[in-house]
PDB file of N, CA and C in Angstrom:
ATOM      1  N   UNK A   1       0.836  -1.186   0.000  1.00  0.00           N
ATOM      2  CA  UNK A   1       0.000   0.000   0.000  1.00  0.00           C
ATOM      3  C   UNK A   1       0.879   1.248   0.000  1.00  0.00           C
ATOM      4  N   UNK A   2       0.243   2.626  -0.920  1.00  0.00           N
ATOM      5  CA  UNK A   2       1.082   3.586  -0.762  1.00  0.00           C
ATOM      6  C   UNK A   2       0.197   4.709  -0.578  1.00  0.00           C
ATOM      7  N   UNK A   3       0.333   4.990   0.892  1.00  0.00           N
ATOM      8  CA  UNK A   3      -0.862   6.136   1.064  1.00  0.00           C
ATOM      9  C   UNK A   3       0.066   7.485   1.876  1.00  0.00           C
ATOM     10  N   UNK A   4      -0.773   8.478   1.631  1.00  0.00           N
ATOM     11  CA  UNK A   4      -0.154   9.912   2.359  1.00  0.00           C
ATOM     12  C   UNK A   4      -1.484  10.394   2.765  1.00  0.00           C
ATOM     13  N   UNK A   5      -1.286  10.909   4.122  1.00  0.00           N
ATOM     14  CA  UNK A   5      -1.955  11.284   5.285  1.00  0.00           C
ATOM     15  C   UNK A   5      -1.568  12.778   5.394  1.00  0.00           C
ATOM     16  N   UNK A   6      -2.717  14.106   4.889  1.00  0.00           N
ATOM     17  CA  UNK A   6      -1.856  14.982   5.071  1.00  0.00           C
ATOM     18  C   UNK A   6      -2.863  16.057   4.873  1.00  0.00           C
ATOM     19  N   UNK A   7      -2.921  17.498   5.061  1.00  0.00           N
ATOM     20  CA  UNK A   7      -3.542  18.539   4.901  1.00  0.00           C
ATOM     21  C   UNK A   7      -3.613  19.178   3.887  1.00  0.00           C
ATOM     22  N   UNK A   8      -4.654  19.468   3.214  1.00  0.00           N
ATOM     23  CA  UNK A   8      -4.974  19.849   1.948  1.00  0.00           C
ATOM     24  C   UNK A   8      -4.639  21.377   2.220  1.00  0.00           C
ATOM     25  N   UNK A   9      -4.932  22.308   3.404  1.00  0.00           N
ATOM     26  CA  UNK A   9      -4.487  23.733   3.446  1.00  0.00           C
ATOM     27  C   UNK A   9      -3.727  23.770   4.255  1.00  0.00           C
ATOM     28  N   UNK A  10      -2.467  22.783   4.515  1.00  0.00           N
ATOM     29  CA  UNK A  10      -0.998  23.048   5.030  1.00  0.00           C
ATOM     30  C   UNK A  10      -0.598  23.687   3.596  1.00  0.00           C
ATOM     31  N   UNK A  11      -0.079  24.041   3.882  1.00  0.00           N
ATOM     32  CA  UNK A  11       1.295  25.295   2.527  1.00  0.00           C
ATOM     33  C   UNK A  11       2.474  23.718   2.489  1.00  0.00           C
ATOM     34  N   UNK A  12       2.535  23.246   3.670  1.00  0.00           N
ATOM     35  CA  UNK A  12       4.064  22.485   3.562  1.00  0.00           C
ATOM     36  C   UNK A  12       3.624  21.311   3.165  1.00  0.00           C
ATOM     37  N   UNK A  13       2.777  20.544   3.285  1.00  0.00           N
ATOM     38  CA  UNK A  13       2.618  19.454   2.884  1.00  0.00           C
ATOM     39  C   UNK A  13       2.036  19.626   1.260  1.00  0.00           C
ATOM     40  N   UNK A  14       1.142  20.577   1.149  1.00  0.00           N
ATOM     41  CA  UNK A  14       1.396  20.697  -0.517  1.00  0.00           C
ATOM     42  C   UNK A  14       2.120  20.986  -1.164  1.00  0.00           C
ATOM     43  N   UNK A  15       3.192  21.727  -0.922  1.00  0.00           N
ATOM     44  CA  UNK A  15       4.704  21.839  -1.318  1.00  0.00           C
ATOM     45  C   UNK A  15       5.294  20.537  -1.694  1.00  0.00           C
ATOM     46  N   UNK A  16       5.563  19.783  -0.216  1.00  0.00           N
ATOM     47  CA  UNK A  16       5.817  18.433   0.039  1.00  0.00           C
ATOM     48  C   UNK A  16       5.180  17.619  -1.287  1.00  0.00           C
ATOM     49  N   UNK A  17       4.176  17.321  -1.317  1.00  0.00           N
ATOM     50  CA  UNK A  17       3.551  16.782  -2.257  1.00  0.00           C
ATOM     51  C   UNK A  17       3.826  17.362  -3.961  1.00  0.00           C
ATOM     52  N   UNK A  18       3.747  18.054  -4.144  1.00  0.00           N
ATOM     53  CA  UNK A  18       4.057  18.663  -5.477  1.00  0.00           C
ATOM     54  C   UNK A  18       5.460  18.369  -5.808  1.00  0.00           C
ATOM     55  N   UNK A  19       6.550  18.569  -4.768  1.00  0.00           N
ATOM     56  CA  UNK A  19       7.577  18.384  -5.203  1.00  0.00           C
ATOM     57  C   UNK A  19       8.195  16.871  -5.211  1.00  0.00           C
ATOM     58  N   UNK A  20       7.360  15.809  -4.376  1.00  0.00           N
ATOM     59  CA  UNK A  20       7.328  14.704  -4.802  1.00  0.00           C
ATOM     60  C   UNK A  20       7.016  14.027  -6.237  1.00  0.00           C
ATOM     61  N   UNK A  21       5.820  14.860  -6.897  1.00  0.00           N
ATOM     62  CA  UNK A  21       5.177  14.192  -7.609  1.00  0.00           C
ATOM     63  C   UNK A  21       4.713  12.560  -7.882  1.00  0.00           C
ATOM     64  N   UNK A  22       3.881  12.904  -6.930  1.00  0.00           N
ATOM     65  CA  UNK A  22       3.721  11.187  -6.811  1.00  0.00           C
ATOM     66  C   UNK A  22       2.774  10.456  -7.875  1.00  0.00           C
ATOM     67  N   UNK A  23       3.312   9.362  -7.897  1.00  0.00           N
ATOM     68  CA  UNK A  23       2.377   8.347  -9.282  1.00  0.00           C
ATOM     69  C   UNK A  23       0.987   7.987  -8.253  1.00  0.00           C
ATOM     70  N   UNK A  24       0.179   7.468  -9.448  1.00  0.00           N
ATOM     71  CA  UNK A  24      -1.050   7.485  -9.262  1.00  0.00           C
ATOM     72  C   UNK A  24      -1.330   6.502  -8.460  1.00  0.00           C
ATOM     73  N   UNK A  25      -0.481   5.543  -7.891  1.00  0.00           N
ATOM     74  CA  UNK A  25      -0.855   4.604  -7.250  1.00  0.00           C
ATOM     75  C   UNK A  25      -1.111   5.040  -5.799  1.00  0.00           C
ATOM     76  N   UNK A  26      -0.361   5.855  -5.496  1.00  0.00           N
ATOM     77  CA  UNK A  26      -0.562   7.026  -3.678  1.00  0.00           C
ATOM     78  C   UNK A  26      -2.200   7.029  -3.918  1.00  0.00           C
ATOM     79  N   UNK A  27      -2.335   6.542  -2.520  1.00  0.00           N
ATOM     80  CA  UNK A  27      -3.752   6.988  -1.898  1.00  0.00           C
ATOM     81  C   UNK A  27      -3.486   8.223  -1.230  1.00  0.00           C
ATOM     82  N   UNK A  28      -4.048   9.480  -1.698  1.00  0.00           N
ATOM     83  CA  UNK A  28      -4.006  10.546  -0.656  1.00  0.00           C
ATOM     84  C   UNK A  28      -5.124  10.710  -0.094  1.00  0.00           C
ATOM     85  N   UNK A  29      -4.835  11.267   1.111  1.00  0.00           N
ATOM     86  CA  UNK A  29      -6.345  11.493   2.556  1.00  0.00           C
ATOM     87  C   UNK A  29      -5.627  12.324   3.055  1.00  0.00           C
ATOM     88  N   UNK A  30      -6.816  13.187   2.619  1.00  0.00           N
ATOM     89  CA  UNK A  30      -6.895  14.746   3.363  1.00  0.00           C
ATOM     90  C   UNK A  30      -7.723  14.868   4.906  1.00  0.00           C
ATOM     91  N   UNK A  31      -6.684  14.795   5.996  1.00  0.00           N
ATOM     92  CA  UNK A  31      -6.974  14.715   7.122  1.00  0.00           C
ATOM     93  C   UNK A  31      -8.199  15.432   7.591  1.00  0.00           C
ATOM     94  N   UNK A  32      -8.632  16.587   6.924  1.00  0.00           N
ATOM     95  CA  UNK A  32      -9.392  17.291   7.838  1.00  0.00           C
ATOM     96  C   UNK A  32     -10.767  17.177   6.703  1.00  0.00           C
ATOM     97  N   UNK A  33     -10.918  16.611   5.777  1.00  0.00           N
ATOM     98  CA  UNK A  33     -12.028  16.343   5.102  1.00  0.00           C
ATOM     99  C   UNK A  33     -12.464  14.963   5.482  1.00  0.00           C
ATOM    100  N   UNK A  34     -11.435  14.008   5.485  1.00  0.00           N
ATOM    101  CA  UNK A  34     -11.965  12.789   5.628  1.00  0.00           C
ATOM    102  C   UNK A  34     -10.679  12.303   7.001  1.00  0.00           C
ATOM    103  N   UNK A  35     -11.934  12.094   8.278  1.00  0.00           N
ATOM    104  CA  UNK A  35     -11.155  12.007   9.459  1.00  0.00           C
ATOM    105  C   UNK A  35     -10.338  10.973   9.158  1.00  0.00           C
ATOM    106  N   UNK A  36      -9.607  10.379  10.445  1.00  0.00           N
ATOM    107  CA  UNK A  36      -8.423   9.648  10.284  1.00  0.00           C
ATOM    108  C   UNK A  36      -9.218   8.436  10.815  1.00  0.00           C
ATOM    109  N   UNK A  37      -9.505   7.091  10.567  1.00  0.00           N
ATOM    110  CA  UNK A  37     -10.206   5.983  11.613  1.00  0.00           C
ATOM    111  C   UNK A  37      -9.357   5.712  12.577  1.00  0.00           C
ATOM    112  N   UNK A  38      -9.946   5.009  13.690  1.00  0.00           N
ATOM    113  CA  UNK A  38      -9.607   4.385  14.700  1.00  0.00           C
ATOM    114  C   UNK A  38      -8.666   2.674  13.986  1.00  0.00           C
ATOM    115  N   UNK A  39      -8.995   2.352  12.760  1.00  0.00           N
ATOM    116  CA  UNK A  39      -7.671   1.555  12.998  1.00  0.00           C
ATOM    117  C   UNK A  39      -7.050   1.874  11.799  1.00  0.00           C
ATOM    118  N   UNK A  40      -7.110   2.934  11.024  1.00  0.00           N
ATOM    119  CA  UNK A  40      -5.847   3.582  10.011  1.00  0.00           C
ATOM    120  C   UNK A  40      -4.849   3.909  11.260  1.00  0.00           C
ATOM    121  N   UNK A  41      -5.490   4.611  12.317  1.00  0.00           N
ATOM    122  CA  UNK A  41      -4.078   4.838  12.985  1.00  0.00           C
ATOM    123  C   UNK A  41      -3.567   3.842  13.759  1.00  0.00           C
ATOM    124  N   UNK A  42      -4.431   2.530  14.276  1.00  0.00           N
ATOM    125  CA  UNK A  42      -3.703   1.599  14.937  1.00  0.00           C
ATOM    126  C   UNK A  42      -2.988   0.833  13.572  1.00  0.00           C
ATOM    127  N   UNK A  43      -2.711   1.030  12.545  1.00  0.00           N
ATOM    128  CA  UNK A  43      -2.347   0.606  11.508  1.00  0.00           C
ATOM    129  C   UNK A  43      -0.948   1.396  11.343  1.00  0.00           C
ATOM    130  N   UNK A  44      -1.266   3.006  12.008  1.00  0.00           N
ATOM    131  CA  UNK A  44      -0.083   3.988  11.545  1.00  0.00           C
ATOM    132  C   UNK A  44       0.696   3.779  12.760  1.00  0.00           C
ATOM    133  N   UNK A  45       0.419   3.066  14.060  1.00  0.00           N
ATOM    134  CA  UNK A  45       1.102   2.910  15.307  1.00  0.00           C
ATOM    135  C   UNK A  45       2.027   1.532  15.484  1.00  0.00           C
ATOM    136  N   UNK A  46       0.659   0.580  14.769  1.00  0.00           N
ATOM    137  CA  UNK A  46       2.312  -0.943  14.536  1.00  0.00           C
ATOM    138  C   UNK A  46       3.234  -0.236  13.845  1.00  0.00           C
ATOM    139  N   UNK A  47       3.528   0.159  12.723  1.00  0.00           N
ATOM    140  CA  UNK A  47       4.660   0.807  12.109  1.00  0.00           C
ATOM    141  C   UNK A  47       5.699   1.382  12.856  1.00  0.00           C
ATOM    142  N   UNK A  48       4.835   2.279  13.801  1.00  0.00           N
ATOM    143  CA  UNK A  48       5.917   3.232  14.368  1.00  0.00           C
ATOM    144  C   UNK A  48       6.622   2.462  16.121  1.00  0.00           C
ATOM    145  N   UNK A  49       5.237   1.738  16.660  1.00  0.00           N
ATOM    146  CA  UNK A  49       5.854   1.386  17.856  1.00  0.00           C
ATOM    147  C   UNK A  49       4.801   2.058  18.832  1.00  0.00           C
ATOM    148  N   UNK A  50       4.358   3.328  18.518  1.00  0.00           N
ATOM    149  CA  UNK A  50       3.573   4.281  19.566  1.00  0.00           C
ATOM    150  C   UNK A  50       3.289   5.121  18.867  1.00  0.00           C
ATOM    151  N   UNK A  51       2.496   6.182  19.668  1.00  0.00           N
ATOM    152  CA  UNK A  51       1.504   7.171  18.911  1.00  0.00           C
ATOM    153  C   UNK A  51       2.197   8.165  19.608  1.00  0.00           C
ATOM    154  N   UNK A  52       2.880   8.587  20.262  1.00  0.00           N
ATOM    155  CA  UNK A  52       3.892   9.601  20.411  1.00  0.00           C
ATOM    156  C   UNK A  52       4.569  10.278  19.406  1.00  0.00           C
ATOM    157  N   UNK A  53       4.841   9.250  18.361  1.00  0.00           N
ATOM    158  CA  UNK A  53       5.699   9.362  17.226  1.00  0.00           C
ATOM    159  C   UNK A  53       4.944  10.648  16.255  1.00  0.00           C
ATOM    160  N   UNK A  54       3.718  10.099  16.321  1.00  0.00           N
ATOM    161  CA  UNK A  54       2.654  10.420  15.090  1.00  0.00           C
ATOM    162  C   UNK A  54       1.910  11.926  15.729  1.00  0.00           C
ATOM    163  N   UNK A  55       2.286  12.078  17.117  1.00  0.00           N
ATOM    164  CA  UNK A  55       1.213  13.566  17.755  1.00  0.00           C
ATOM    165  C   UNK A  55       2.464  14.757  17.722  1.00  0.00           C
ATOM    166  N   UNK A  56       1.962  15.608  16.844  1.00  0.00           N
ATOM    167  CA  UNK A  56       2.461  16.932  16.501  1.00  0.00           C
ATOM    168  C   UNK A  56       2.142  17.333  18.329  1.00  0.00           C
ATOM    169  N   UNK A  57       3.831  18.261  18.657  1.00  0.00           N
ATOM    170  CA  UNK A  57       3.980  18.412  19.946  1.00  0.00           C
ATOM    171  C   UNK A  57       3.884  20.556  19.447  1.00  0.00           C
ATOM    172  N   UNK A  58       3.704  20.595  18.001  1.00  0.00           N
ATOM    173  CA  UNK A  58       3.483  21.590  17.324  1.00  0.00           C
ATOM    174  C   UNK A  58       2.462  22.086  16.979  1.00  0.00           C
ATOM    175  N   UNK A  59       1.612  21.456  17.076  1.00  0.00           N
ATOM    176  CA  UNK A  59      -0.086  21.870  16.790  1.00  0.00           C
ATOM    177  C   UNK A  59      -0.477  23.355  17.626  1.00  0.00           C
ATOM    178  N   UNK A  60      -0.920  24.189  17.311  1.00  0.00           N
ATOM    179  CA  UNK A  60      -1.550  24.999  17.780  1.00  0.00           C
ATOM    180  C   UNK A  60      -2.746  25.006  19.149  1.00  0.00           C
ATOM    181  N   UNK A  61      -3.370  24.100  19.179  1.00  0.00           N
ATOM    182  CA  UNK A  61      -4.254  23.594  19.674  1.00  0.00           C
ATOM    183  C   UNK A  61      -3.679  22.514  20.990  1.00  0.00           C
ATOM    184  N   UNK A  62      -2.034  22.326  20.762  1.00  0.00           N
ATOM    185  CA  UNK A  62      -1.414  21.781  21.899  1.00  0.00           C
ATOM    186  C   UNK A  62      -0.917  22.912  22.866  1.00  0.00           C
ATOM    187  N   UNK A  63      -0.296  23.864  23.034  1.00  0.00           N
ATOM    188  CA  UNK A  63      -0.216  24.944  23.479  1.00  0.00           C
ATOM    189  C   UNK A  63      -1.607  25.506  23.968  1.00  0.00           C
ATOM    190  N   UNK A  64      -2.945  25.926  23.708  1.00  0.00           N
ATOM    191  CA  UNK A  64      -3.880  26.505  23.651  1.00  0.00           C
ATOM    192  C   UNK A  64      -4.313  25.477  24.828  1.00  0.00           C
ATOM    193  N   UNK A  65      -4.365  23.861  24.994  1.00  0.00           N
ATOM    194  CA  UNK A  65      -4.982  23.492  26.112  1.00  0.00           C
ATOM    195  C   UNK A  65      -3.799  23.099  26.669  1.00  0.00           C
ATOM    196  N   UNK A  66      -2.364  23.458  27.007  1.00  0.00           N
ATOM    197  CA  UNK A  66      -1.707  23.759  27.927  1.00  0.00           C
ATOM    198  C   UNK A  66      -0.857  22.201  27.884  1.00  0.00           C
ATOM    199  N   UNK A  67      -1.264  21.190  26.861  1.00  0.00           N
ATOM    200  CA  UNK A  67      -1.356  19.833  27.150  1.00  0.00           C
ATOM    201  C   UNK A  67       0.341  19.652  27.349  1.00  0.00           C
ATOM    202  N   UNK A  68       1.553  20.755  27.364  1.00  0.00           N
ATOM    203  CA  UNK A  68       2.684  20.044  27.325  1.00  0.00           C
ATOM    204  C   UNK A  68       3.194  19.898  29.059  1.00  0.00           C
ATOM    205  N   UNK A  69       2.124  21.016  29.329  1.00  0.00           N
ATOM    206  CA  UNK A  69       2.608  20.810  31.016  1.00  0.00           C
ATOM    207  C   UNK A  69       1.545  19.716  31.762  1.00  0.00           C
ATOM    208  N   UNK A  70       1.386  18.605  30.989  1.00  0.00           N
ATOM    209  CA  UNK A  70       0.723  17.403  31.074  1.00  0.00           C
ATOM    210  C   UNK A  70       1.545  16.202  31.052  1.00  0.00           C
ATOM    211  N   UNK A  71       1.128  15.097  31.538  1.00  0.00           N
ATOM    212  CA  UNK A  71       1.842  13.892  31.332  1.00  0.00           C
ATOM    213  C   UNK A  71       0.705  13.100  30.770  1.00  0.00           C
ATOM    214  N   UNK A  72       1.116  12.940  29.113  1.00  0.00           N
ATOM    215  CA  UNK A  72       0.266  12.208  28.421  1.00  0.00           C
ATOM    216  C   UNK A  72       0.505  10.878  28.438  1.00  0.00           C
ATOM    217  N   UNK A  73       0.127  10.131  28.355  1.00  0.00           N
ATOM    218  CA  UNK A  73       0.205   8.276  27.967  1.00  0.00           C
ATOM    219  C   UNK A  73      -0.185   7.957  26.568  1.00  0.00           C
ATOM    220  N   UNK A  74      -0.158   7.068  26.524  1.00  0.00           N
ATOM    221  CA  UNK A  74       0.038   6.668  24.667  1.00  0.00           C
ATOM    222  C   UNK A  74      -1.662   6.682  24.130  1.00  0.00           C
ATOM    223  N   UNK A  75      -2.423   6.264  25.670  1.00  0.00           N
ATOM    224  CA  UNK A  75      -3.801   6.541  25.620  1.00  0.00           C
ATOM    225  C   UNK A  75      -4.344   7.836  25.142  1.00  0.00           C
ATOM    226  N   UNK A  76      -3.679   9.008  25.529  1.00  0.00           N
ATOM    227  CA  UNK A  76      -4.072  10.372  25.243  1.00  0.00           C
ATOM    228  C   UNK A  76      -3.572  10.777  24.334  1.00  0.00           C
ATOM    229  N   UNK A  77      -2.347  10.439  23.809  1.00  0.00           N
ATOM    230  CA  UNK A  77      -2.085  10.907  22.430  1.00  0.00           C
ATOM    231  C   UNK A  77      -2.891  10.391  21.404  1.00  0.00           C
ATOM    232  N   UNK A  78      -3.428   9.126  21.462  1.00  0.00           N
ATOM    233  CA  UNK A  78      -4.545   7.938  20.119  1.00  0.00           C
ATOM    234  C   UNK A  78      -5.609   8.946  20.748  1.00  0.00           C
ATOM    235  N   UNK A  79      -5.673   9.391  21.864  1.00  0.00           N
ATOM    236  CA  UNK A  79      -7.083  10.432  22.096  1.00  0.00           C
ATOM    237  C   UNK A  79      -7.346  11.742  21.254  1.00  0.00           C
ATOM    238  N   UNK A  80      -6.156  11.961  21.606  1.00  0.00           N
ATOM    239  CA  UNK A  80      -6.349  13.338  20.750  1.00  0.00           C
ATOM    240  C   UNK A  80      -6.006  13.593  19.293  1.00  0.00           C
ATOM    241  N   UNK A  81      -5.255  12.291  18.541  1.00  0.00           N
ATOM    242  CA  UNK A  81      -4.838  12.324  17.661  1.00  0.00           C
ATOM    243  C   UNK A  81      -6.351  12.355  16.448  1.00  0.00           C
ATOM    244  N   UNK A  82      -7.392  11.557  17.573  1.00  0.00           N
ATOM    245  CA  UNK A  82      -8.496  10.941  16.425  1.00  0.00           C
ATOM    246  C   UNK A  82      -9.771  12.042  16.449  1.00  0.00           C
ATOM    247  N   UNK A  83      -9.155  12.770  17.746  1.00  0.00           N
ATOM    248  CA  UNK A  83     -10.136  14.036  18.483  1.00  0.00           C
ATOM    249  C   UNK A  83     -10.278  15.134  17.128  1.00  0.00           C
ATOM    250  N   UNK A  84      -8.730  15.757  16.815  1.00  0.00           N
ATOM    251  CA  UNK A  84      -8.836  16.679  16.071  1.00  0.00           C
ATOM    252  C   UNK A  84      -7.515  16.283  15.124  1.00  0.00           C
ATOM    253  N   UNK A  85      -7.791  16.859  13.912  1.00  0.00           N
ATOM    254  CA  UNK A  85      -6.514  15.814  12.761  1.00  0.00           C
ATOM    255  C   UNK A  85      -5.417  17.093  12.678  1.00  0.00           C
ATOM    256  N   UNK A  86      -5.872  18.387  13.615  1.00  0.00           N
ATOM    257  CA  UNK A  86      -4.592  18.569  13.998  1.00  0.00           C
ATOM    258  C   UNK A  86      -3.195  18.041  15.118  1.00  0.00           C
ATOM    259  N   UNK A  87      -3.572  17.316  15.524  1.00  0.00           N
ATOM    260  CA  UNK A  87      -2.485  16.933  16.280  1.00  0.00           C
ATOM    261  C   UNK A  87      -1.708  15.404  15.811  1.00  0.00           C
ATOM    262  N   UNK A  88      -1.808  15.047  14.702  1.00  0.00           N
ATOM    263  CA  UNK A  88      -1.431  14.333  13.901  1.00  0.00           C
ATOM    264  C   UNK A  88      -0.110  15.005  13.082  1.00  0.00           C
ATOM    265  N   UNK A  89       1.109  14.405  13.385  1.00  0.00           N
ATOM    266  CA  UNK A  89       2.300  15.245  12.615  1.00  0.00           C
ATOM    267  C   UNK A  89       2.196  14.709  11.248  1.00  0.00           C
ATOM    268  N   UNK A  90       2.178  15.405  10.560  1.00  0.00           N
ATOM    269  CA  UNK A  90       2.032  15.511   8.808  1.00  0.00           C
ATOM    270  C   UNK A  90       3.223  16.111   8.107  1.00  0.00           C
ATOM    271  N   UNK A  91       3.428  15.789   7.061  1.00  0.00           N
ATOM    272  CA  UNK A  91       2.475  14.508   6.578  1.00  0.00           C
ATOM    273  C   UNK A  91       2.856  13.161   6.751  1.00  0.00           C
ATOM    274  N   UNK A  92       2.188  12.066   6.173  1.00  0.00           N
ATOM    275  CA  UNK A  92       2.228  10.604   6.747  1.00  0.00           C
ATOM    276  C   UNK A  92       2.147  10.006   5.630  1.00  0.00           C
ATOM    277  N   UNK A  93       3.588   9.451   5.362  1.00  0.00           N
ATOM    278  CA  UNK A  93       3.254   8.889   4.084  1.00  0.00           C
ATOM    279  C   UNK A  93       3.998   6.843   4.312  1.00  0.00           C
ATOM    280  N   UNK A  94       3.247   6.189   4.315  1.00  0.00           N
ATOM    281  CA  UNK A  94       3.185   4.735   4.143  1.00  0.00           C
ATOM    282  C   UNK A  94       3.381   4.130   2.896  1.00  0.00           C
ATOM    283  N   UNK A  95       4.561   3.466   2.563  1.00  0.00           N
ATOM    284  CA  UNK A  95       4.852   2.888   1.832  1.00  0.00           C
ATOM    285  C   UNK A  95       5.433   1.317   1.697  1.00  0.00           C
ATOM    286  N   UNK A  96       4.560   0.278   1.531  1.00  0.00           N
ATOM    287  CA  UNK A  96       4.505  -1.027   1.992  1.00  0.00           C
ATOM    288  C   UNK A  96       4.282  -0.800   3.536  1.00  0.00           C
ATOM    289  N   UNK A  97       5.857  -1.501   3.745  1.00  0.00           N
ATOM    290  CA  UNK A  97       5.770  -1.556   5.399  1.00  0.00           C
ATOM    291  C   UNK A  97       6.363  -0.584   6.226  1.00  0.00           C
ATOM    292  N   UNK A  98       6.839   0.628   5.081  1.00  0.00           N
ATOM    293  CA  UNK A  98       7.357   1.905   5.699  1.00  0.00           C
ATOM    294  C   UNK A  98       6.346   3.008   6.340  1.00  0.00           C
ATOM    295  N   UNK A  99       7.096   3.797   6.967  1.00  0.00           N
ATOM    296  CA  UNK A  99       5.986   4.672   7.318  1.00  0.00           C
ATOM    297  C   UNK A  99       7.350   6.061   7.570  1.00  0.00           C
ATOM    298  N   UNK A 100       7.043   7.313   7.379  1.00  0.00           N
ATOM    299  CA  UNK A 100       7.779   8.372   7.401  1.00  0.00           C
ATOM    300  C   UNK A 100       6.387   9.346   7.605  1.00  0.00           C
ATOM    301  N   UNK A 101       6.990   9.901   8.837  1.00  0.00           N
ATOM    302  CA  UNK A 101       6.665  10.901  10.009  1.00  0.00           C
ATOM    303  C   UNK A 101       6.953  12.170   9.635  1.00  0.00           C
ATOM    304  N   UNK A 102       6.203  12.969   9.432  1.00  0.00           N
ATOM    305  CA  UNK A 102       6.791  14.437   9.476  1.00  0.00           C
ATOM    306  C   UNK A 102       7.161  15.467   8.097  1.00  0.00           C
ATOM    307  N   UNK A 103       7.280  16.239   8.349  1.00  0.00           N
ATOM    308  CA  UNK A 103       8.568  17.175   7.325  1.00  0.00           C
ATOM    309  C   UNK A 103       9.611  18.129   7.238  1.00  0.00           C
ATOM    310  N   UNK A 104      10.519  16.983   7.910  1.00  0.00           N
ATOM    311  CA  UNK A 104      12.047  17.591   8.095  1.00  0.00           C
ATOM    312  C   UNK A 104      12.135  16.887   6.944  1.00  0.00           C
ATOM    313  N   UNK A 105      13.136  17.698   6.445  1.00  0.00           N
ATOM    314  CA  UNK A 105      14.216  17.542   5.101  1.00  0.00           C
ATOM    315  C   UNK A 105      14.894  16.190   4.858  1.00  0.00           C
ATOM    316  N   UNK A 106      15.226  15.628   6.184  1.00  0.00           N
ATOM    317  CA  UNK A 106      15.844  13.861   6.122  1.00  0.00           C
ATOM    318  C   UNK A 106      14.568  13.193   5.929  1.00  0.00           C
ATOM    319  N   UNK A 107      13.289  13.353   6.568  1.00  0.00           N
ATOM    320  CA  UNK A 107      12.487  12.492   6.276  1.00  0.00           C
ATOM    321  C   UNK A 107      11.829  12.291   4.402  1.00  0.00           C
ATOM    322  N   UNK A 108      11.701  13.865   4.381  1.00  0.00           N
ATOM    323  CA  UNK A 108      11.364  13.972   2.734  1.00  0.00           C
ATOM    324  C   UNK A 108      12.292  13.354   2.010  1.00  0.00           C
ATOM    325  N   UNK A 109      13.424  13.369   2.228  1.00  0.00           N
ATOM    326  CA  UNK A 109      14.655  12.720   1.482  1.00  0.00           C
ATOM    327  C   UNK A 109      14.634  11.327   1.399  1.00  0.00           C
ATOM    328  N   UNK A 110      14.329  10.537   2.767  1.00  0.00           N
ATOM    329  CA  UNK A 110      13.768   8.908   2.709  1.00  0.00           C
ATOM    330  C   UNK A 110      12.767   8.615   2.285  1.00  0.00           C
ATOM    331  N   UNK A 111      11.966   9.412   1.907  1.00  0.00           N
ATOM    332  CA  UNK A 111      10.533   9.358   1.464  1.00  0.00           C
ATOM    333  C   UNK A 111      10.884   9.272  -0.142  1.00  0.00           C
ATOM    334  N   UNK A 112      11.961   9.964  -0.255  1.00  0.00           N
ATOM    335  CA  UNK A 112      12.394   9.922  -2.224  1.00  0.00           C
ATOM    336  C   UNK A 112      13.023   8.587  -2.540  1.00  0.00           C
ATOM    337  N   UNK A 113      14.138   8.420  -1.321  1.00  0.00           N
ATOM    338  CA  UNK A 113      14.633   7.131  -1.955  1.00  0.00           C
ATOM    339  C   UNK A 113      13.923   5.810  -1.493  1.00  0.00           C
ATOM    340  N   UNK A 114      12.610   5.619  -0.881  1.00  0.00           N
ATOM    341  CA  UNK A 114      12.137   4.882  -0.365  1.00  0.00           C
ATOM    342  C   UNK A 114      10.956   4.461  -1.995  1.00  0.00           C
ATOM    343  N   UNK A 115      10.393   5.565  -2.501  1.00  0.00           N
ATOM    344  CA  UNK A 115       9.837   5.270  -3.580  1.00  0.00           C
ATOM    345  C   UNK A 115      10.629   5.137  -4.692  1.00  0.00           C
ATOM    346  N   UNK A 116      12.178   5.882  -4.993  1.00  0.00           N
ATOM    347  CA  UNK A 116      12.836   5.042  -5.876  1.00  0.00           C
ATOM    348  C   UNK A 116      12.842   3.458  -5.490  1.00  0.00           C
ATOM    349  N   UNK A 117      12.989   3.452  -4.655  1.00  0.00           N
ATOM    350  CA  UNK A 117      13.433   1.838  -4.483  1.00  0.00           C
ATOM    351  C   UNK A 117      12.215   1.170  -5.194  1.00  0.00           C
ATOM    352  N   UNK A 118      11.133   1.324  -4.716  1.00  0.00           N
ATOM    353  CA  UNK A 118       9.983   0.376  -4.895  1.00  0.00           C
ATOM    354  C   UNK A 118       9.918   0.631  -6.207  1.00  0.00           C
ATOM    355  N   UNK A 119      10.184   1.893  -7.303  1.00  0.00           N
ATOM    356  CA  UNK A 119      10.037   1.915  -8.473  1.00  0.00           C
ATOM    357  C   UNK A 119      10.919   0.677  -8.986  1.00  0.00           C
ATOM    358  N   UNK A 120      11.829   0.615  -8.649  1.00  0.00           N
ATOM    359  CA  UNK A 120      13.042  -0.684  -8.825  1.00  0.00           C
ATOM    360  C   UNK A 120      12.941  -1.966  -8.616  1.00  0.00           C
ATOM    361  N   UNK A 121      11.804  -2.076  -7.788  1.00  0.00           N
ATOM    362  CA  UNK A 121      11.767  -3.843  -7.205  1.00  0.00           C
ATOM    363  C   UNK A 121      10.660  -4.208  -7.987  1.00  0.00           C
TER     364      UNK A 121
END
């Protein structure tokens, strides 16, 4: 499977995306049109190990309810992740059994040679 998880009015993830140019086989899902399910993300959490990985500590809306001077559990991050699809770090792009978190510059970069590869196999 090759899907991306991501915001249709982020500026960076459509950037992200454009400058990928991805083939038609990418499933894209636009987080805030079509929510995220309860097991796409237990799907996006075997990958990673935990849902820590996957909760933007950047969201706007994390600051606003104060949540860093909190002690979250892995329970409250799958809480809030499915609550509002901002606190989901984006974009999320799954490829087979990969999964790449985010958009720092190393991740976009594994994200290029991760789909060369599969163009290759």
């Amino acid at each position: 499977m090759k899907k991306v998880y991501y915001l249709k009015t982020c500026s960076t993830c459509t950037r992200i995306l454009k400058e990928l140019n991805l083939s038609s086989d990418f499933i894209l899902q636009d987080i805030k049109t079509e929510e995220i399910t309860s097991s796409q993300l237990e799907e996006m959490k075997t990958l990673t190990g935990n849902y820590e990985v996957l909760f933007s500590k950047r969201a706007k809306l994390y600051k606003e309810m104060d949540l860093k001077n909190q002690d979250l559990s892995e329970r409250d991050y799958k809480h809030y992740i499915l609550e509002h699809y901002t606190f989901l770090n984006r974009p999320v792009f799954i490829i087979n059994e990969s999964i790449f978190i985010g958009n720092s510059k190393k991740n976009i970069e594994a994200v290029k040679q991760k789909i060369t590869q599969s163009k290759t196999v």
